[in-house]
Protein backbone atom coordinates (compact mmCIF):
# COMPACT_ATOMS: atom_id res chain seq x y z
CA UNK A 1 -38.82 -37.95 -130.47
CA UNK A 2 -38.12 -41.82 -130.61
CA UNK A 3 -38.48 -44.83 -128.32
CA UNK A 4 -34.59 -44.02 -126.99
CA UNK A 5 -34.37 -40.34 -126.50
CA UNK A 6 -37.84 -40.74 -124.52
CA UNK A 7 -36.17 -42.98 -122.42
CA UNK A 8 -33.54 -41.30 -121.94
CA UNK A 9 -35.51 -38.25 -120.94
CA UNK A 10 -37.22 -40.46 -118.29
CA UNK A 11 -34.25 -42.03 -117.02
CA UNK A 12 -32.87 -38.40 -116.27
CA UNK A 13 -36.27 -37.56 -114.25
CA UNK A 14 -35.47 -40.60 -112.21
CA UNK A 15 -32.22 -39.28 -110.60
CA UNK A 16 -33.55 -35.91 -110.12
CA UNK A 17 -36.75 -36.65 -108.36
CA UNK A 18 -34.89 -38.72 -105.53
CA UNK A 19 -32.17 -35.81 -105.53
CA UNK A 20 -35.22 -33.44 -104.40
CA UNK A 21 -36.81 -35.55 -102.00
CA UNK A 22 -33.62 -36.30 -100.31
CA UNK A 23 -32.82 -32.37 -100.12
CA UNK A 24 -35.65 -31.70 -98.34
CA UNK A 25 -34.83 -33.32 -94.88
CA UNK A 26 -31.81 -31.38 -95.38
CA UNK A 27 -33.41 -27.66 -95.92
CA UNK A 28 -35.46 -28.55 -92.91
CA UNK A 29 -32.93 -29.87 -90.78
CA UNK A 30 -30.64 -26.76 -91.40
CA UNK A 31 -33.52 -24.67 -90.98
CA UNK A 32 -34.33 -25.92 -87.44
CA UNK A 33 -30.11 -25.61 -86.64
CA UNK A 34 -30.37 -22.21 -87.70
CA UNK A 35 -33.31 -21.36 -85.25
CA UNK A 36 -31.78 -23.33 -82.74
CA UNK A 37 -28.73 -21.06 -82.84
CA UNK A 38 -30.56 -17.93 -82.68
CA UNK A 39 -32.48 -19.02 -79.41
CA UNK A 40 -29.12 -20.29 -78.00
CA UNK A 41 -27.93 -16.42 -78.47
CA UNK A 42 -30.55 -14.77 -77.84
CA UNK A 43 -30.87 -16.44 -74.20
CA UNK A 44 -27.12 -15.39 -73.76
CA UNK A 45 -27.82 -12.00 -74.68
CA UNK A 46 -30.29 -11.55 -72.40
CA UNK A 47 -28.22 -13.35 -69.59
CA UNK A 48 -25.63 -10.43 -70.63
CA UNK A 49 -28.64 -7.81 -70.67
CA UNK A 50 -29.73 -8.36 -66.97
CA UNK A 51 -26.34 -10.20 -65.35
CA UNK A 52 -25.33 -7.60 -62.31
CA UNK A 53 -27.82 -5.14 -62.73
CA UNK A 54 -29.68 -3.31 -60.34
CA UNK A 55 -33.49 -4.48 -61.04
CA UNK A 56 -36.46 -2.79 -59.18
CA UNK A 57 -39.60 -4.60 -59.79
CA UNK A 58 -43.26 -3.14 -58.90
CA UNK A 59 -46.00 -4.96 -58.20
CA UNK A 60 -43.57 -8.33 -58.02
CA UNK A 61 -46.39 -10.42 -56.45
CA UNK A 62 -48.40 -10.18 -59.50
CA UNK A 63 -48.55 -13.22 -62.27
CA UNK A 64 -45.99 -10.68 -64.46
CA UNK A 65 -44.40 -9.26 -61.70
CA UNK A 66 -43.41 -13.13 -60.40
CA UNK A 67 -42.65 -14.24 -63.31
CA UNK A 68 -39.85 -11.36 -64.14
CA UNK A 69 -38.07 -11.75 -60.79
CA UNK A 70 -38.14 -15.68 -61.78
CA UNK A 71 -35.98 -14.22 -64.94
CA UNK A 72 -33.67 -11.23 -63.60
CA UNK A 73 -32.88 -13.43 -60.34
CA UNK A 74 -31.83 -16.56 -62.76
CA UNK A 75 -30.35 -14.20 -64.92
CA UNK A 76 -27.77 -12.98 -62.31
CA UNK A 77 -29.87 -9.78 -61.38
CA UNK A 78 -29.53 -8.02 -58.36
CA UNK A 79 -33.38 -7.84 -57.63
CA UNK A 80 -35.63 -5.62 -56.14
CA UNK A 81 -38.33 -6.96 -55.16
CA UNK A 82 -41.82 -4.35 -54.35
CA UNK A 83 -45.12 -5.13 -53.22
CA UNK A 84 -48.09 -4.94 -50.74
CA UNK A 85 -47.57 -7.87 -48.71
CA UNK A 86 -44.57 -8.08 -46.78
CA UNK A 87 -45.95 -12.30 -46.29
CA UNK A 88 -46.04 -12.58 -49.77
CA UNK A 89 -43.17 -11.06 -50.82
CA UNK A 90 -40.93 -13.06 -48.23
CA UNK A 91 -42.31 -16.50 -49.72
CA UNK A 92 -41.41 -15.33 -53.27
CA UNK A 93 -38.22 -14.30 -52.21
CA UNK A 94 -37.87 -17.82 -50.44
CA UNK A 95 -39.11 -19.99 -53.18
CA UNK A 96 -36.75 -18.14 -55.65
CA UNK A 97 -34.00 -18.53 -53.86
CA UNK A 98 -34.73 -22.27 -52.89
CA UNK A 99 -35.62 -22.93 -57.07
CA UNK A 100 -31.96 -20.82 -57.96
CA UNK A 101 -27.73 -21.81 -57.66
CA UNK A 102 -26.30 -19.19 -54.70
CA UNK A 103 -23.04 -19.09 -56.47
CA UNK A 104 -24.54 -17.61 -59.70
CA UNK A 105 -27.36 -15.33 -58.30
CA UNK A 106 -27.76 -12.07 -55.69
CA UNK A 107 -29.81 -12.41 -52.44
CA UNK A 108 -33.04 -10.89 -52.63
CA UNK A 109 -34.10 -7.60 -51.46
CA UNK A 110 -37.26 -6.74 -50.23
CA UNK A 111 -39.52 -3.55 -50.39
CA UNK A 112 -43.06 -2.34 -49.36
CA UNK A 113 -44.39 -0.99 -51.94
CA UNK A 114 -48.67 0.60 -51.94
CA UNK A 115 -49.37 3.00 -54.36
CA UNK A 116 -52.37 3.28 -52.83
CA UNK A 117 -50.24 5.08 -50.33
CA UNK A 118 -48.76 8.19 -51.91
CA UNK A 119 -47.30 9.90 -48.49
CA UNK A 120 -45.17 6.40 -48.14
CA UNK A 121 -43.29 6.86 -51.31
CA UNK A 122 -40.07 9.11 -50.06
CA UNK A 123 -39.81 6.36 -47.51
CA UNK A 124 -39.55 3.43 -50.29
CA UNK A 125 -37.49 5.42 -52.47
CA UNK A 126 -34.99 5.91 -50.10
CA UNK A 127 -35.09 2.60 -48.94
CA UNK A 128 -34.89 1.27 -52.19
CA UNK A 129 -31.73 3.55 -52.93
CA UNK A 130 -30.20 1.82 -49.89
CA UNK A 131 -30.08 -1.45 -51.25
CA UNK A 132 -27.45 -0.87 -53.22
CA UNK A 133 -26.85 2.68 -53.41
CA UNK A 134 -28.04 2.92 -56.99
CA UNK A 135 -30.23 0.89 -59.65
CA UNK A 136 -29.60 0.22 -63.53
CA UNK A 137 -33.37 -0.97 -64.18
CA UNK A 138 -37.07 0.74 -63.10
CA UNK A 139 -39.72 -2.03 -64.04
CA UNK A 140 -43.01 -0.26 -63.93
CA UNK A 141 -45.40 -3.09 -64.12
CA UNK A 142 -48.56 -2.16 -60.95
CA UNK A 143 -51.93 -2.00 -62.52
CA UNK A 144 -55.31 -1.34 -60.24
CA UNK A 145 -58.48 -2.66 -63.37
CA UNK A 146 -61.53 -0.69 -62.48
CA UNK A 147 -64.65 -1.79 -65.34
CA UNK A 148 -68.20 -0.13 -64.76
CA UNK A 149 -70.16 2.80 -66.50
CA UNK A 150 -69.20 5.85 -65.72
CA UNK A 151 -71.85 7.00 -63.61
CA UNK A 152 -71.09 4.37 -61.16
CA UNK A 153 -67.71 4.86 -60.50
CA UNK A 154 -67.15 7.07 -57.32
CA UNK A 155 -64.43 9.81 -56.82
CA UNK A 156 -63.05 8.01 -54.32
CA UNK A 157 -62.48 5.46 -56.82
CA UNK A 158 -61.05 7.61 -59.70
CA UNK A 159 -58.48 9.05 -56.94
CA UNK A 160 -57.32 5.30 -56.13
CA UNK A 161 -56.83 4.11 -59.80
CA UNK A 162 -54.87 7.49 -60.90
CA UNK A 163 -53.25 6.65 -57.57
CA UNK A 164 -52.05 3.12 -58.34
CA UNK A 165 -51.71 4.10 -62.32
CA UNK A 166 -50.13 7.17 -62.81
CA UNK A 167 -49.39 9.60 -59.77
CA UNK A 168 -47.41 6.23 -58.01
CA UNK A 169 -45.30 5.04 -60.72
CA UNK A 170 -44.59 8.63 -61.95
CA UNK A 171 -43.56 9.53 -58.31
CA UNK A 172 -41.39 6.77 -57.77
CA UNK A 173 -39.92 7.05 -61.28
CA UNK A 174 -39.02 10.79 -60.58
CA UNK A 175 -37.52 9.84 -57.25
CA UNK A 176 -35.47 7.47 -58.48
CA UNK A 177 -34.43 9.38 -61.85
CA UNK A 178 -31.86 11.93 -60.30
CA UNK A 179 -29.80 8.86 -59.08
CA UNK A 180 -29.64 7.52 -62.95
CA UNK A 181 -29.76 11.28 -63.98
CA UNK A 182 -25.88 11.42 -61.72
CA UNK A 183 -24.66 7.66 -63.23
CA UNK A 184 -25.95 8.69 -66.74
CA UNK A 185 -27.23 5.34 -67.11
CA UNK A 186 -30.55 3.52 -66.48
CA UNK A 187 -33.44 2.17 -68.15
CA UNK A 188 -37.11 3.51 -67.13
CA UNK A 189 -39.72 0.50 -68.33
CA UNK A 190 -43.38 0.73 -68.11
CA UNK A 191 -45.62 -2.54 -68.53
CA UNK A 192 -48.75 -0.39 -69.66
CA UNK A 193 -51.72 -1.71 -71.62
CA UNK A 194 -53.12 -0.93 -75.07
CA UNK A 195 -56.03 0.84 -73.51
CA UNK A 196 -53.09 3.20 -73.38
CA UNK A 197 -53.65 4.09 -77.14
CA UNK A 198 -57.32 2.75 -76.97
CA UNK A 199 -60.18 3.56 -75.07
CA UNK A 200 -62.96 0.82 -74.58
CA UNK A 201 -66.33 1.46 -72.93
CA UNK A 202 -67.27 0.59 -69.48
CA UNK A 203 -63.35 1.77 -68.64
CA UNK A 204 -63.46 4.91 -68.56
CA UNK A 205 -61.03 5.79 -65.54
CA UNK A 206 -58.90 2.88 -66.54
CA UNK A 207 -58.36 4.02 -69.55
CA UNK A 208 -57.58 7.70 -68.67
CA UNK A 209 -55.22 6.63 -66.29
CA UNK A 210 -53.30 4.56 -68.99
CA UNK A 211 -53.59 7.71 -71.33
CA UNK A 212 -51.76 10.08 -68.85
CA UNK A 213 -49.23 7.41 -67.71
CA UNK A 214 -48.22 6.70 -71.53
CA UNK A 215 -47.68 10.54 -72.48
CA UNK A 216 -46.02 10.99 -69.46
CA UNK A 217 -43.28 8.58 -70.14
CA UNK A 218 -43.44 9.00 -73.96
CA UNK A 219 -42.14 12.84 -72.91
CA UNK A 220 -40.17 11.80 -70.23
CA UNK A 221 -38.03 9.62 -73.23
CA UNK A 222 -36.87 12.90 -74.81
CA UNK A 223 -36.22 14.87 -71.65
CA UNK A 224 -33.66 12.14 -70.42
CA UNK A 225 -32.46 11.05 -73.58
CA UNK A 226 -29.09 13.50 -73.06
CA UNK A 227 -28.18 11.71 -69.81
CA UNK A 228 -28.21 8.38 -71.88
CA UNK A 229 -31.15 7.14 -69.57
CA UNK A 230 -33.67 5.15 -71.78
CA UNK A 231 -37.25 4.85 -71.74
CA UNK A 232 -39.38 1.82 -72.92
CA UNK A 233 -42.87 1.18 -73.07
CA UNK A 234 -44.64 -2.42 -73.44
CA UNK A 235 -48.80 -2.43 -73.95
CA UNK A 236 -50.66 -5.74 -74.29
CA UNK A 237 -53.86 -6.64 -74.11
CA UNK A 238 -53.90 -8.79 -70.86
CA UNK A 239 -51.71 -10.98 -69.20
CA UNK A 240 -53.80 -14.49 -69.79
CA UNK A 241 -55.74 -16.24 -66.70
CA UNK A 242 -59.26 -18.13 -66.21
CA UNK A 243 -61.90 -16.31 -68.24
CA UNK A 244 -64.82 -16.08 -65.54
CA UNK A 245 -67.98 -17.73 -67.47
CA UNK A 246 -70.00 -14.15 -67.28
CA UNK A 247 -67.22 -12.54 -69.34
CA UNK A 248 -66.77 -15.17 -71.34
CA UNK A 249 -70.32 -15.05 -72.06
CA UNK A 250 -70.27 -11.50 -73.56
CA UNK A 251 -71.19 -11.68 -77.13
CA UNK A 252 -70.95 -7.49 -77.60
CA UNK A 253 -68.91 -6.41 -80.23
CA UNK A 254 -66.25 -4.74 -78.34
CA UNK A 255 -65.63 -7.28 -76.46
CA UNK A 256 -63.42 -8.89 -78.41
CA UNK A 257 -60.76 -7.06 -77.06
CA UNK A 258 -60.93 -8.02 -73.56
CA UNK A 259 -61.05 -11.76 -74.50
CA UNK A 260 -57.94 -13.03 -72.54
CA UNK A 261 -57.93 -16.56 -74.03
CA UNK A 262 -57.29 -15.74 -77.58
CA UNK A 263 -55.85 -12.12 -77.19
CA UNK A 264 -54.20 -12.51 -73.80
CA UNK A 265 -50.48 -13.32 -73.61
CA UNK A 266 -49.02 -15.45 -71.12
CA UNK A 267 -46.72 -13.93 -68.40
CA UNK A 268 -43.66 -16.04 -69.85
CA UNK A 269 -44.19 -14.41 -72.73
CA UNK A 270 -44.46 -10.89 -71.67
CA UNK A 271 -41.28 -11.44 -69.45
CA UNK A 272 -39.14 -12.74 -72.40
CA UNK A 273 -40.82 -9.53 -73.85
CA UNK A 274 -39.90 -7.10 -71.18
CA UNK A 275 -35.74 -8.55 -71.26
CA UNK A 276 -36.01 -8.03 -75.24
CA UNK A 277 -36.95 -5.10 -74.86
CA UNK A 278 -34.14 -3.74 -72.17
CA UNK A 279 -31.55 -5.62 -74.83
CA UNK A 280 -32.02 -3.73 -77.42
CA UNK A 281 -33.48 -0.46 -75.96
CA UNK A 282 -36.51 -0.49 -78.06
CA UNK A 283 -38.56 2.66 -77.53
CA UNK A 284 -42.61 1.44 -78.00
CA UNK A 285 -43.76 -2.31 -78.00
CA UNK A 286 -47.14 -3.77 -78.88
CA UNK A 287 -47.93 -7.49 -77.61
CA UNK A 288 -51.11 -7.81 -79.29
CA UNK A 289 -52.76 -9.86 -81.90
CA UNK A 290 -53.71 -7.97 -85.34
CA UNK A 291 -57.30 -7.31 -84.38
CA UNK A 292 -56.64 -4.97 -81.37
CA UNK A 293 -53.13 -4.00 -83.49
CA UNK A 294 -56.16 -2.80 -86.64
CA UNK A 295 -57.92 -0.74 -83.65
CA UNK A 296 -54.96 1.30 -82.88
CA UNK A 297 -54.33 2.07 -85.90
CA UNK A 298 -57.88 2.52 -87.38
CA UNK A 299 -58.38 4.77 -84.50
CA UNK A 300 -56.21 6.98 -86.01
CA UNK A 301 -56.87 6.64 -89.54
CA UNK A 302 -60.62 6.00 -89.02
CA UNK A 303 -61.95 7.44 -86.04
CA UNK A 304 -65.70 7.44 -86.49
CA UNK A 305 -65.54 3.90 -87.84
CA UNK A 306 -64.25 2.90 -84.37
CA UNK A 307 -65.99 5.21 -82.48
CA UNK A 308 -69.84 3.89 -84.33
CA UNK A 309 -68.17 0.17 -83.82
CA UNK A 310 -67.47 0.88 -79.73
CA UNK A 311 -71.58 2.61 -79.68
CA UNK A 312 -72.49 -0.53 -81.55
CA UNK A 313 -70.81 -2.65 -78.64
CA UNK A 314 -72.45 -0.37 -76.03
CA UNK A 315 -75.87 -0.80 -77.56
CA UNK A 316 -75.48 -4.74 -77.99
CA UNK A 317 -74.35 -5.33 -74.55
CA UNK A 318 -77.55 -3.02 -73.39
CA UNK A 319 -79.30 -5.34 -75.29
CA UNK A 320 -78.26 -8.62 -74.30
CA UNK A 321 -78.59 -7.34 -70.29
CA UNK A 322 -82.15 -6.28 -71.22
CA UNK A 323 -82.49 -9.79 -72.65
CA UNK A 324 -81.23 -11.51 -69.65
């Protein structure tokens, strides 16, 4: 090649390296459009998803619970509101209302709710039936967390957290189902956890009570199917909150699971979850990160692996007590 064609060659280079760098501010800048416009619609569709409906949330005074009335009620919900405390629930119903437009949202309703208390339930279904004389959504979200061996946890105790677990949430769901059952329409979700599909030491009643609450529902989905009634379930690890400094302390292998900094998710989160999840009438959701995700899966795949990793955890936390 001679002195001219090589500069040639060079000068052609020169145009297309500036071409390249110039296209890149593009790509990105269409890129970020593009996402842009995807948010924009998805926060309409969800608008659309929850706009008018009939909303009964459990357990509202909870961090989860709170922050999904904040959504339905903005949303243009007509929302239920259940909990313990009739206190608490009236300032929650006050500070949503104060926070929201009048013209563009539904008064509040308001409902004692104890699953504690099984012989009140006929009462609150009733009395959630007279609100307004039907209801589109369920929200199943009430947990009771019960962590200690097993030889320590009374009967008393078991009977409370099947109470507040399973026997409340499947009462009131069955109350409630003959009045979607009659509209053929309605939408059963149940904020469970991933001890659901995996058991961890030291949580033994919690996680039976998670167990029977998820194969009750994941029947429940077929048996109702016909009526077009839908049934949903969400499991995460935690909802995230202050790690006490004894927990966070732990250094056994199992753990890891119950470590709500880095595998907790944030009740924002789990809330844009949960109105996802009634949009497009997804059956089973995980909000986890991969490790816990691996342990569901390994347990099924490779069950002694998990089951000598959990012993492993049992004998290093013996240890480190023993230590202390």
């Amino acid at each position: 090649m001679d002195l001219e064609s090589l500069w040639e060659s060079l000068s052609g280079m020169d145009l297309i390296v500036p071409a390249t760098v110039l296209l890149i501010p593009v790509v990105v800048v269409i890129t970020a459009g593009l996402f842009y416009l995807i948010s924009v619609v998805s926060r309409l569709l969800s608008k659309t998803t929850v706009r008018h409906k009939v909303v009964v949330i459990t357990d509202a005074l909870s961090g989860l619970g709170n922050e999904c009335a904040k959504v339905f009620h903005k949303g243009g919900a007509r929302v239920i509101l259940c909990g313990k405390s009739w206190e608490k629930l009236e300032a929650l119903g006050d500070d949503l209302a104060s926070a929201s437009d009048p013209t563009t949202t539904f008064p509040l309703k308001l409902v004692l709710l104890d699953f504690g208390d099984m012989e009140s339930l006929p009462e609150v279904i009733a009395e959630i039936l007279e609100c307004y004389g039907c209801l589109d959504v369920l929200l199943l979200n009430s947990s009771l967390k019960v962590k200690a061996p097993v030889q320590s946890v009374s009967l008393e105790m078991e009977k409370l957290v099947m109470d507040n677990n399973y026997f409340g949430p499947v009462t009131l769901a069955k109350g409630l189902l003959p009045s979607m059952i009659s509209r053929r329409a309605g939408h059963l979700l149940l904020v469970n956890s991933i001890q659901g599909k995996l058991a961890v030491p030291f949580r033994t009643t919690y996680a039976a009570s998670k167990h029977a609450v998820q194969a009750f529902f994941d029947c429940l989905r077929a048996e109702v199917q016909e009526y077009g009634i839908s049934v949903s379930t969400v499991s995460h690890t935690f909802i995230s909150s202050p790690v006490p400094a004894d927990e966070s302390a732990s250094q056994s292998i199992w753990s890891m699971f119950s470590r709500q900094k880095t595998l907790g998710i944030t009740a924002d989160k789990a809330a844009s979850e949960i109105v996802k999840t009634l949009s497009s009438k997804r059956k089973e959701v995980v909000m986890a990160p991969s490790l816990p995700k691996m342990a569901i899966y390994a347990r099924s795949i490779l069950p002694n692996v998990v089951f000598a990793v959990m012993a492993a955890g049992v004998n290093n936390a013996a240890a480190l007590e023993a230590m202390n």
